[in-house]
Every structure is written in C-alpha cells, then in structure tokens.
PDB file of N, CA and C in Angstrom:
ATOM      1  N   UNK A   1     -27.591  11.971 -16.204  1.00  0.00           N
ATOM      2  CA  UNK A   1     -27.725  12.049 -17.645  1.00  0.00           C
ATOM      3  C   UNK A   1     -26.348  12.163 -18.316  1.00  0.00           C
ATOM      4  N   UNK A   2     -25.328  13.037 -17.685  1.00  0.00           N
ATOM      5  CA  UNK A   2     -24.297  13.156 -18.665  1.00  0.00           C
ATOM      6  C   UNK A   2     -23.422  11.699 -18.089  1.00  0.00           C
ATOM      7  N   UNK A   3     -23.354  10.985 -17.209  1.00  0.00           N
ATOM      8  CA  UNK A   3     -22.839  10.116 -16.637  1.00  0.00           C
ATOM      9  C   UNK A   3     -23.187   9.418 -17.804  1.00  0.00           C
ATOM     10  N   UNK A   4     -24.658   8.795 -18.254  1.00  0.00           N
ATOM     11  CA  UNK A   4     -24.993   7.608 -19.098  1.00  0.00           C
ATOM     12  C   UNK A   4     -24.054   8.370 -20.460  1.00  0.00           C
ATOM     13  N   UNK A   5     -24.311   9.949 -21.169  1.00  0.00           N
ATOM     14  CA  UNK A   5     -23.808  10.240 -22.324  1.00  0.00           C
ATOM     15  C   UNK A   5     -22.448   9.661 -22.270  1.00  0.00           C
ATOM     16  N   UNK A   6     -21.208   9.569 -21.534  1.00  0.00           N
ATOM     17  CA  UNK A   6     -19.662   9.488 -21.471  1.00  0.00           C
ATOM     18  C   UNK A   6     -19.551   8.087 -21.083  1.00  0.00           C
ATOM     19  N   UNK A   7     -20.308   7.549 -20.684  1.00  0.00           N
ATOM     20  CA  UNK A   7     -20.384   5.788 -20.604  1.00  0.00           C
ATOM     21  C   UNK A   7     -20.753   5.758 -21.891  1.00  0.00           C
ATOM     22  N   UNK A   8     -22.154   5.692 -23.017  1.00  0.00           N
ATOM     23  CA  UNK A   8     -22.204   5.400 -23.768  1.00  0.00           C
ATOM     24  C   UNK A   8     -20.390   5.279 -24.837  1.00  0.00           C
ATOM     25  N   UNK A   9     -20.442   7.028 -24.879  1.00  0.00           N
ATOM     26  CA  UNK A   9     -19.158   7.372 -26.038  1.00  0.00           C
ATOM     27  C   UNK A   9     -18.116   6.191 -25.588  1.00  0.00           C
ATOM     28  N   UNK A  10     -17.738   5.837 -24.186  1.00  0.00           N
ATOM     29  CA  UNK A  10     -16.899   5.634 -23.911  1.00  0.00           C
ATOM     30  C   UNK A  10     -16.657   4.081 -24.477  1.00  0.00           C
ATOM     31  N   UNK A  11     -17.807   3.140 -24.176  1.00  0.00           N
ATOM     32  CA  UNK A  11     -18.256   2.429 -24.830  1.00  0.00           C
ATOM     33  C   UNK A  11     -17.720   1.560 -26.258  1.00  0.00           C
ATOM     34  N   UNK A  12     -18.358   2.930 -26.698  1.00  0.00           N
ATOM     35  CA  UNK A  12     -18.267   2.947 -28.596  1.00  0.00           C
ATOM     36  C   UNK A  12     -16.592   2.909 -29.042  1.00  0.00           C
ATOM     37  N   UNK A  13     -16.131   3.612 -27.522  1.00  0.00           N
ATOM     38  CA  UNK A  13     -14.741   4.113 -28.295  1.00  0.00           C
ATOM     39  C   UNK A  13     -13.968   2.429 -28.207  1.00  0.00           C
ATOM     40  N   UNK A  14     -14.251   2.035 -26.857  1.00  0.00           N
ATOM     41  CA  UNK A  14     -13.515   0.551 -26.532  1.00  0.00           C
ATOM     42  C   UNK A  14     -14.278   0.078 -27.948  1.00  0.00           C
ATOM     43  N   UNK A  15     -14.943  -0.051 -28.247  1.00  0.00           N
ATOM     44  CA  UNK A  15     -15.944  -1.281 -28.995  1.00  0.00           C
ATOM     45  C   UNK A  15     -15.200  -1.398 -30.491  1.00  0.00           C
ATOM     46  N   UNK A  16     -14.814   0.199 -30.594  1.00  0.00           N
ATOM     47  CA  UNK A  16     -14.091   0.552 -32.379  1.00  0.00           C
ATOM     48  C   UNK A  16     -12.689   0.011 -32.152  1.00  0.00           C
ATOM     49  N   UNK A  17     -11.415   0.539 -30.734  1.00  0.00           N
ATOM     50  CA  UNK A  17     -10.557   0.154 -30.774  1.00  0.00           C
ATOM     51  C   UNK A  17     -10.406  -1.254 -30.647  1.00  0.00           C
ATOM     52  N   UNK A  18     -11.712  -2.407 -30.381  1.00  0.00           N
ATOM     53  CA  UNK A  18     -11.118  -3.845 -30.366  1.00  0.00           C
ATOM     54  C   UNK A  18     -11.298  -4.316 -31.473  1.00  0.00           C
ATOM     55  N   UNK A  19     -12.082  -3.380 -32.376  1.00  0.00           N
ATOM     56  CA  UNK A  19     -12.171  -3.988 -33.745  1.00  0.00           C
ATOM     57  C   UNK A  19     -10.433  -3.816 -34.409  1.00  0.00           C
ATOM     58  N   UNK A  20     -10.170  -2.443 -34.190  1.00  0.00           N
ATOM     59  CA  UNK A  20      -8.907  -2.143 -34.638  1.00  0.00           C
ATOM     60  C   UNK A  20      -7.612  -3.032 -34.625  1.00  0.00           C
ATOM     61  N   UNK A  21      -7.374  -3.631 -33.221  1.00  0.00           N
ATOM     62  CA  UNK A  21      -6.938  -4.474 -32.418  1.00  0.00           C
ATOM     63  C   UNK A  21      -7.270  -5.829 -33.388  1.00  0.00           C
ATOM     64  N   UNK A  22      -8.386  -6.068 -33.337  1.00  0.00           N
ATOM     65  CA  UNK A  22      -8.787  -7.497 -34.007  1.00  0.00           C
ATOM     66  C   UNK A  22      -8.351  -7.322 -35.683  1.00  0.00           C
ATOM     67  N   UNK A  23      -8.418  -6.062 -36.055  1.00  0.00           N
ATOM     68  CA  UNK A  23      -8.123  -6.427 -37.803  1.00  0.00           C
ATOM     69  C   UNK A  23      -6.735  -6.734 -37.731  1.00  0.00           C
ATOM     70  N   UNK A  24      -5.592  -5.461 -36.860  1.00  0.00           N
ATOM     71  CA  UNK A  24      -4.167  -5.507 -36.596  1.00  0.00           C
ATOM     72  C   UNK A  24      -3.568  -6.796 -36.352  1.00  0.00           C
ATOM     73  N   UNK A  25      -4.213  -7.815 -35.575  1.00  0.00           N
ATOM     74  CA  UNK A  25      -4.307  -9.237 -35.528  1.00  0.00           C
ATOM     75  C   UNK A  25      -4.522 -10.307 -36.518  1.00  0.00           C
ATOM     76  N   UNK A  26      -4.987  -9.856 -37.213  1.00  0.00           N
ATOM     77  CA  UNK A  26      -5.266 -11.008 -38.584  1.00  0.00           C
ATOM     78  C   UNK A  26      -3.971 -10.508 -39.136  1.00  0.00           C
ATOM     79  N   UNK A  27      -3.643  -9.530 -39.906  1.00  0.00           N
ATOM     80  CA  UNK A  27      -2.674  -8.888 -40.506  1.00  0.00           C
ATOM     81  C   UNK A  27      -1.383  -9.269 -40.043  1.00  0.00           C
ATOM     82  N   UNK A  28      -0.890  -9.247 -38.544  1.00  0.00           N
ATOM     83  CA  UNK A  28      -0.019 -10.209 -37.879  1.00  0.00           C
ATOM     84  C   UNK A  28       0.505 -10.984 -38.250  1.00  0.00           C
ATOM     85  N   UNK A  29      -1.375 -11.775 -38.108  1.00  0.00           N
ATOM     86  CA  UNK A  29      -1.391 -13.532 -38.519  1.00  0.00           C
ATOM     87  C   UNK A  29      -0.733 -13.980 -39.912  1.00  0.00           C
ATOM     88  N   UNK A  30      -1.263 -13.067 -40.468  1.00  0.00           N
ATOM     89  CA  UNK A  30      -0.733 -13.661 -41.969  1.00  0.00           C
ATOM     90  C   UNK A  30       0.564 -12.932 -42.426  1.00  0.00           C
ATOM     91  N   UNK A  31       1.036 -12.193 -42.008  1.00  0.00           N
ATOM     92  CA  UNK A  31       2.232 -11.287 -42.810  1.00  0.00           C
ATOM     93  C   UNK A  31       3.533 -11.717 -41.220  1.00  0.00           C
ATOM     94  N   UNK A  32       3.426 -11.448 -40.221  1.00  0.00           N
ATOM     95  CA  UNK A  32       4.813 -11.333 -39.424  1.00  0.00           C
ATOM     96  C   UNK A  32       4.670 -12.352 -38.487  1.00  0.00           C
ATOM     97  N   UNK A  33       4.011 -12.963 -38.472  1.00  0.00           N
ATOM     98  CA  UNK A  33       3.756 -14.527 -37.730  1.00  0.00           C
ATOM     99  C   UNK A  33       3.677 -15.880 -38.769  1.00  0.00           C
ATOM    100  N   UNK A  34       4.303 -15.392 -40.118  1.00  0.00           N
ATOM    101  CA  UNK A  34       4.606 -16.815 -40.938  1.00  0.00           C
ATOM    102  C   UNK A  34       5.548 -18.099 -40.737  1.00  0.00           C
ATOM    103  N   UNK A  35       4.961 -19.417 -40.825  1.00  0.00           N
ATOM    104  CA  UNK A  35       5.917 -20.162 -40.889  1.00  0.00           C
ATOM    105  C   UNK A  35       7.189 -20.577 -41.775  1.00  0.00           C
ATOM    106  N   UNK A  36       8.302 -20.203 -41.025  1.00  0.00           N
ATOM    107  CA  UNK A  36       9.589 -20.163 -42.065  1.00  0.00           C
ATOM    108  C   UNK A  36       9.988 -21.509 -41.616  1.00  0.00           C
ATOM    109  N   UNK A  37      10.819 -22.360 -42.574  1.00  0.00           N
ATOM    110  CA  UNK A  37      11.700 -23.126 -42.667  1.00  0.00           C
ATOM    111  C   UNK A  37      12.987 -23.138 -42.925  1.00  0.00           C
ATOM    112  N   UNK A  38      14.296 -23.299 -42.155  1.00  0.00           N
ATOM    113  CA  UNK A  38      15.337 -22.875 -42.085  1.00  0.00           C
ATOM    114  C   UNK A  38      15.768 -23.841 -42.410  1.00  0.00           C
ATOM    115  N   UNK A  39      16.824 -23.920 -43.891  1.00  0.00           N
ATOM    116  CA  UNK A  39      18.216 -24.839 -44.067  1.00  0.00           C
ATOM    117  C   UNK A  39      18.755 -24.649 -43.348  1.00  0.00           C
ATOM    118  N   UNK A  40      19.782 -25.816 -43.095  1.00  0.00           N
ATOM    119  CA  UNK A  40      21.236 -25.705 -42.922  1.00  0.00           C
ATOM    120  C   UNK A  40      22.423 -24.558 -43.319  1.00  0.00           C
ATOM    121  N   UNK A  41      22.701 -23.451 -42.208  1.00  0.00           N
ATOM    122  CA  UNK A  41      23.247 -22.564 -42.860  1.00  0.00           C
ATOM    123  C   UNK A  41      22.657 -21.244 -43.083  1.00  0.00           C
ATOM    124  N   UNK A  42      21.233 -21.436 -42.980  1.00  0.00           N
ATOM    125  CA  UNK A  42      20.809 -19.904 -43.083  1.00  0.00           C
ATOM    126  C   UNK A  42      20.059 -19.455 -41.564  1.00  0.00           C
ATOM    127  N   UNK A  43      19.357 -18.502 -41.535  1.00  0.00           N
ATOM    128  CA  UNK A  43      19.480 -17.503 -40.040  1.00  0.00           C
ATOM    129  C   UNK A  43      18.428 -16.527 -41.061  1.00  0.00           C
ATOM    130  N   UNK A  44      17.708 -16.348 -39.692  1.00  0.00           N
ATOM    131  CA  UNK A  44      16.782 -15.348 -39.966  1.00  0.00           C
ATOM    132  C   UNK A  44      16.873 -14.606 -38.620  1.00  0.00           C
ATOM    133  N   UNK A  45      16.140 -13.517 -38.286  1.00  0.00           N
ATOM    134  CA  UNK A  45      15.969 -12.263 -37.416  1.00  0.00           C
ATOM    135  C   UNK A  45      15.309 -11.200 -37.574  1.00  0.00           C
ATOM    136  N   UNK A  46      15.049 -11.096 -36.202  1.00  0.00           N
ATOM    137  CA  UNK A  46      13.107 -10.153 -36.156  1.00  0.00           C
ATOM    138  C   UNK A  46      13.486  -9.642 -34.666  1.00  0.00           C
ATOM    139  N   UNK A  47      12.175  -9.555 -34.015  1.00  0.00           N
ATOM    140  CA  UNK A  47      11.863  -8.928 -33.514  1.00  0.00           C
ATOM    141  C   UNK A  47      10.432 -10.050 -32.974  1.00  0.00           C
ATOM    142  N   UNK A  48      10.309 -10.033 -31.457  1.00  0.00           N
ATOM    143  CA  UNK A  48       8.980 -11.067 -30.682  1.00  0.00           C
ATOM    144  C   UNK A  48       8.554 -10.486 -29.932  1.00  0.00           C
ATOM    145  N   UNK A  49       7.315  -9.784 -29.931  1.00  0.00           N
ATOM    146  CA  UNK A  49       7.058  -9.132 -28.752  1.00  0.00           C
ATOM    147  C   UNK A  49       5.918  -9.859 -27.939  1.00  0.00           C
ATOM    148  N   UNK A  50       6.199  -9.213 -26.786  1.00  0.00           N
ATOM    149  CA  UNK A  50       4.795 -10.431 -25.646  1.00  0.00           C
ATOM    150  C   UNK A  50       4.254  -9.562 -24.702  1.00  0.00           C
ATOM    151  N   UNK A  51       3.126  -9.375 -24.525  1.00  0.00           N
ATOM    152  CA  UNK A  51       2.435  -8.274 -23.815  1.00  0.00           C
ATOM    153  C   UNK A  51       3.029  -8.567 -22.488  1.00  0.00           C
ATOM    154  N   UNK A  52       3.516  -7.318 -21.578  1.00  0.00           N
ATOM    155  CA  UNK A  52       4.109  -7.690 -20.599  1.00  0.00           C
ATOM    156  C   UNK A  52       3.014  -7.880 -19.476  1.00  0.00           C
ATOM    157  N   UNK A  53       3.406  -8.773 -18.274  1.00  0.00           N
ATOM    158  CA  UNK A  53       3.032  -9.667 -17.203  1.00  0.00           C
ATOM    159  C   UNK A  53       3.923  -9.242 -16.190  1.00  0.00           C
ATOM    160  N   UNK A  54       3.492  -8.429 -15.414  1.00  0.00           N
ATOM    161  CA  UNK A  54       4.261  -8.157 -14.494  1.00  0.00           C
ATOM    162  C   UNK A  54       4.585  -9.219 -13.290  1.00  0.00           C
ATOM    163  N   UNK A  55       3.341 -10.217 -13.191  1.00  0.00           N
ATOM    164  CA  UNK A  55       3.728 -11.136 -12.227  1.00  0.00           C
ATOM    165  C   UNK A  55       4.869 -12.143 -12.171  1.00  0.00           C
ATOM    166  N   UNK A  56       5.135 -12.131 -14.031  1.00  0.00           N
ATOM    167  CA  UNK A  56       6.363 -12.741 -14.524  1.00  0.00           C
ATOM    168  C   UNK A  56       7.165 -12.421 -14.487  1.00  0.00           C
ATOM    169  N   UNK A  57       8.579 -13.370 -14.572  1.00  0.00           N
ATOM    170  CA  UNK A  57      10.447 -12.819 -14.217  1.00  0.00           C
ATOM    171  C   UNK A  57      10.555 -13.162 -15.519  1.00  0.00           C
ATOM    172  N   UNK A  58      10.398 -13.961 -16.404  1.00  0.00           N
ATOM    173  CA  UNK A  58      10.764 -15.256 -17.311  1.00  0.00           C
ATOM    174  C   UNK A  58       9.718 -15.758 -17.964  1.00  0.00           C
ATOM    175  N   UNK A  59      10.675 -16.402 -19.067  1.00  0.00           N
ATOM    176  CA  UNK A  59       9.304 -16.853 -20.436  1.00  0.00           C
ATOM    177  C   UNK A  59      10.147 -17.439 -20.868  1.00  0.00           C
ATOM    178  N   UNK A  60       9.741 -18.878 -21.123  1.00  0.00           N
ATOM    179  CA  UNK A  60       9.928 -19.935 -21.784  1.00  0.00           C
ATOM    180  C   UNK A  60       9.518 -19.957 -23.009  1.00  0.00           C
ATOM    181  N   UNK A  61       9.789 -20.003 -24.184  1.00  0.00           N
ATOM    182  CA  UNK A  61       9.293 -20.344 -25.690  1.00  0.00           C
ATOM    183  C   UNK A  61       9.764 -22.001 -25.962  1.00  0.00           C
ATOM    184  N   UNK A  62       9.147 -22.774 -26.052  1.00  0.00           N
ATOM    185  CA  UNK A  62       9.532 -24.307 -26.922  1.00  0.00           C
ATOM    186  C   UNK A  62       9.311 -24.102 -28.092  1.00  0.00           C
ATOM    187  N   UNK A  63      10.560 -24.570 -28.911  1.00  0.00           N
ATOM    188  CA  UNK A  63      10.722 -24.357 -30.438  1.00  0.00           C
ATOM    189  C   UNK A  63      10.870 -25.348 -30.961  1.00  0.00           C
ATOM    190  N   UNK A  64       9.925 -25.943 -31.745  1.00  0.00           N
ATOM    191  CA  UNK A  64      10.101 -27.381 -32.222  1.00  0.00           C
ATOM    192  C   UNK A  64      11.705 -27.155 -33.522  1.00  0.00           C
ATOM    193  N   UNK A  65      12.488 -28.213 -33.295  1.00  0.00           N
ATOM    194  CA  UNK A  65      13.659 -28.603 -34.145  1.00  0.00           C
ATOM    195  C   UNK A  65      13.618 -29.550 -34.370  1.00  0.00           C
ATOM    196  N   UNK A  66      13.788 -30.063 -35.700  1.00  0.00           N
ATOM    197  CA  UNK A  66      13.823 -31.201 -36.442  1.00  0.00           C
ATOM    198  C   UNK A  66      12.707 -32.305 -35.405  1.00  0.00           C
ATOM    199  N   UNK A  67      12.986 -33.261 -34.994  1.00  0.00           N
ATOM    200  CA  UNK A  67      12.615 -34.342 -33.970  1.00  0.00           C
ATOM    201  C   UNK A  67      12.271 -33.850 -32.203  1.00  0.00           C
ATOM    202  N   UNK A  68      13.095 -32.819 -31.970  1.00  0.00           N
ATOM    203  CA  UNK A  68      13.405 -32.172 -30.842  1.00  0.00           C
ATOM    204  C   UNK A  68      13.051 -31.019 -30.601  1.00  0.00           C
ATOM    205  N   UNK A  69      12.960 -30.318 -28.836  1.00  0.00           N
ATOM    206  CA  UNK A  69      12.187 -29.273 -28.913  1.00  0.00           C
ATOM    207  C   UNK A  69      13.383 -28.184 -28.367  1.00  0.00           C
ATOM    208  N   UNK A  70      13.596 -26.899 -28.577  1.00  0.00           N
ATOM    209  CA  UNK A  70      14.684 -26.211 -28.312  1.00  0.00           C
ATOM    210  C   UNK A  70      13.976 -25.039 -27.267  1.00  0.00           C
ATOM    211  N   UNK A  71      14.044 -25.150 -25.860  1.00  0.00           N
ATOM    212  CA  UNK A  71      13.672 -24.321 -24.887  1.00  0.00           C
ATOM    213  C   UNK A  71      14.641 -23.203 -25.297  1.00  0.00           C
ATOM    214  N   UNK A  72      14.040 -21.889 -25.579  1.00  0.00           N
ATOM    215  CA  UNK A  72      14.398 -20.181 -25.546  1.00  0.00           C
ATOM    216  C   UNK A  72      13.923 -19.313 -24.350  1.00  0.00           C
ATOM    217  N   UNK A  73      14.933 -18.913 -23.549  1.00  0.00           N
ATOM    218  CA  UNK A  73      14.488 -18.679 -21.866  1.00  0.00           C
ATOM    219  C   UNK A  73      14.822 -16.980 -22.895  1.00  0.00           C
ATOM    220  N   UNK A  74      13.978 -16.536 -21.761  1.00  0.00           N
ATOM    221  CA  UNK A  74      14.250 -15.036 -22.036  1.00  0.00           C
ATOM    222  C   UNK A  74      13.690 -14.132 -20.571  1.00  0.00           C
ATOM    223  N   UNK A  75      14.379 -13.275 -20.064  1.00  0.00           N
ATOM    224  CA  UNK A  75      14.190 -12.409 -18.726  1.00  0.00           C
ATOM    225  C   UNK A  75      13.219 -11.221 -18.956  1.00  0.00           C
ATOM    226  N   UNK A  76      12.573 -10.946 -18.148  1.00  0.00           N
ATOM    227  CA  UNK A  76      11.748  -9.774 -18.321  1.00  0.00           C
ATOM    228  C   UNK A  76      11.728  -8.916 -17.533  1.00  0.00           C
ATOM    229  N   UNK A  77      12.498  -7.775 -17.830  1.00  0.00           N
ATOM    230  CA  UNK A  77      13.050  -6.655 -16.916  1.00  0.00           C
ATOM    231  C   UNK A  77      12.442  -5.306 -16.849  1.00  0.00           C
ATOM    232  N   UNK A  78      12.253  -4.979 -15.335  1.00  0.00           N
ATOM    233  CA  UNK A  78      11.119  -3.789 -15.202  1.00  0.00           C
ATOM    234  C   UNK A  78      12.011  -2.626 -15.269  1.00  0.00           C
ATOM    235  N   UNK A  79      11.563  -1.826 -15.939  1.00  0.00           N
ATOM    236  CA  UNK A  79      11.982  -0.399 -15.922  1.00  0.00           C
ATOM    237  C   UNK A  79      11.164   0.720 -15.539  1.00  0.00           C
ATOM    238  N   UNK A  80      11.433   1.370 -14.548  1.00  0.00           N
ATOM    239  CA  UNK A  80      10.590   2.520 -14.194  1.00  0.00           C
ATOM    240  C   UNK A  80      10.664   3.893 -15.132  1.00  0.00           C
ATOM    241  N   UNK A  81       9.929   4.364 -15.230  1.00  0.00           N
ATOM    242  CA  UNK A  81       9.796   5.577 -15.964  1.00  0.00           C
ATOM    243  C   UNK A  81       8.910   6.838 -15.793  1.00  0.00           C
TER     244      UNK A  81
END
C-alpha cells in the first residue's frame, strides 16, 4: 500500500516537472534561441548549452554562412566532483 502511495506522488511529481521543463522550452524558443542576422562588422555573444553525453568527446555545430556552411568543433571535458 505505501509502495503504490510514493509511486503515485512520485509520478505526479515527474508529470508537473515535465510540464515545467516543457513551458521553460517554449520560452527558450522564442526569447534566447532567436534568429539573428549579422552585418559585416558586428559580433554578437552568449552562452550554448547542450545537455551533456558522456559517450561524447566532441560536438560538431554546422553554421550556415552566407552560401557556405561554417563547422564549430567544440571539446567536452569531464570533471569529477
């Protein structure tokens, strides 16, 4: 009986935090995942985060430029803690 009660709660609790997760995601979408267009001359800077993959060393991003695509290698380094 108390097994099913703490499965249920437990449940409810995943079920609320993927909603949370899912609103935090739209909000993302539209505010810090916008498409910018860069002149000649100007520069922007942020911050990219990527849920880490431990099976991974490396991550490739293709960045479309003008006609052409601009490969962004980036390392992914384990830190113990």
């Amino acid at each position: 009986m108390t097994y099913n009660v703490i499965s249920a709660a437990t449940k409810i609790e995943h079920a609320v935090a993927a909603e949370v997760l899912q609103q935090r995601a739209a909000q993302l979408q539209n505010f810090a995942l916008r498409k910018v267009t860069l002149e000649p001359g100007q520069q922007v800077r942020g911050y990219l985060y990527f849920p880490r993959y431990d099976a991974a060393d490396a991550l490739v991003v293709k960045a479309p430029v003008g006609s052409s695509v601009l490969p962004l290698e980036f390392a992914q380094t384990r830190v113990r803690r």
